[in-house]
Protein backbone atom coordinates (compact mmCIF):
# COMPACT_ATOMS: atom_id res chain seq x y z
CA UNK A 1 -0.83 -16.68 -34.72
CA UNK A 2 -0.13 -14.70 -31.46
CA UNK A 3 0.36 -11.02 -32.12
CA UNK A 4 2.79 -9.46 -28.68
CA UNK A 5 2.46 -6.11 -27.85
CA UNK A 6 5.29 -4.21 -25.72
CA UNK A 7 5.87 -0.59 -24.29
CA UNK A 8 8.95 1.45 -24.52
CA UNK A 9 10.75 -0.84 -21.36
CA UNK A 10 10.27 -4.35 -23.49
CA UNK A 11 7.48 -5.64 -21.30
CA UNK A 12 5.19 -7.77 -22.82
CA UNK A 13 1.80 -6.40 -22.11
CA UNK A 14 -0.42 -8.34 -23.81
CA UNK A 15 -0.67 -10.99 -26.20
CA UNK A 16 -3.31 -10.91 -28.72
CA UNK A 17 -5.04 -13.87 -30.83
CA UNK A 18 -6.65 -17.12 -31.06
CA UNK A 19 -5.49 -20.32 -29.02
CA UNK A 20 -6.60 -23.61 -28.48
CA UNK A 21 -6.89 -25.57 -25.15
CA UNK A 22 -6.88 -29.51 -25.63
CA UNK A 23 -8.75 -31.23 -22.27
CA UNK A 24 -5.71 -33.83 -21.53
CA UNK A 25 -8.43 -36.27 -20.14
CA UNK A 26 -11.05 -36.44 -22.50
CA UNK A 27 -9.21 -35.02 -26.07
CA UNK A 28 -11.74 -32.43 -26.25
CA UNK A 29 -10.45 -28.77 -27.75
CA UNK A 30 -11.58 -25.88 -27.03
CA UNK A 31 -11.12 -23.00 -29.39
CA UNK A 32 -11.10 -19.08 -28.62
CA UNK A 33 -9.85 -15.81 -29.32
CA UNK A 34 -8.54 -12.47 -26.99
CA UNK A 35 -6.85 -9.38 -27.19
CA UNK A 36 -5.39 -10.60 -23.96
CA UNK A 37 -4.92 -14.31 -23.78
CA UNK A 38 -2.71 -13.82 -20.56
CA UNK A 39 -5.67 -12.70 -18.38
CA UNK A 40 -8.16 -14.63 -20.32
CA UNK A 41 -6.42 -17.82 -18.92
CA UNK A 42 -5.93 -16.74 -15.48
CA UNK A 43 -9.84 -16.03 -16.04
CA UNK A 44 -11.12 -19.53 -16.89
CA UNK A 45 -8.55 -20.43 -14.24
CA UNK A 46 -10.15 -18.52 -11.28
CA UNK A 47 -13.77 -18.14 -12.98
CA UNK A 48 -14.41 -21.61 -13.48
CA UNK A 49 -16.74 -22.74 -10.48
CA UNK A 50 -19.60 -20.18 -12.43
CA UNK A 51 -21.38 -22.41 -14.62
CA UNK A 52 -21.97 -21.61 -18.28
CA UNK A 53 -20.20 -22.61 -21.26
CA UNK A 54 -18.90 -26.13 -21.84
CA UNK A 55 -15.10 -25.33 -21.47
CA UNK A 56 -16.23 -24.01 -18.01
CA UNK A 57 -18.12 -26.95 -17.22
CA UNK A 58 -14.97 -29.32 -18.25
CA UNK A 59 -12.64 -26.53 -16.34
CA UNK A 60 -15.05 -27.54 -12.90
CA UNK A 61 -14.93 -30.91 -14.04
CA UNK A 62 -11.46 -32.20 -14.36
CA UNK A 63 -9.53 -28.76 -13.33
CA UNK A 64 -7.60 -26.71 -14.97
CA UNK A 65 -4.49 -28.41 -14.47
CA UNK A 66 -6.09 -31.05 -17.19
CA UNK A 67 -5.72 -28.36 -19.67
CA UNK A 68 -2.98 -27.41 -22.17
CA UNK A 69 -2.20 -24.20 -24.16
């Protein structure tokens, strides 16, 4: 369930909860959580030549682009 937060002007400034990415390539899911999953994407986007967890690691691998929300 994604939880949206917005100001007074109807922006959406963050969306809140627990999401899944599915490796297109290999099947594998990935499961997390964020109180911001906008710039929690656009950090395992950008982040992911640092080594560290397995999502990471499949994120260097096959690139992002092989991932789906």
């Amino acid at each position: 369930m994604l939880l949206q937060i917005q100001n007074t002007k109807k922006e959406v400034i963050k969306i809140i909860g627990i999401y899944q990415l599915t490796n297109k390539v290999n099947g594998k899911r990935y499961i997390g959580q964020s109180k911001n999953i906008k710039r929690t994407m656009w950090e395992h986007k950008c982040l992911s030549s640092m080594q560290g967890s397995p999502l990471k690691e499949d994120i260097k691998l096959f690139g992002f682009d092989s991932f789906e929300l």
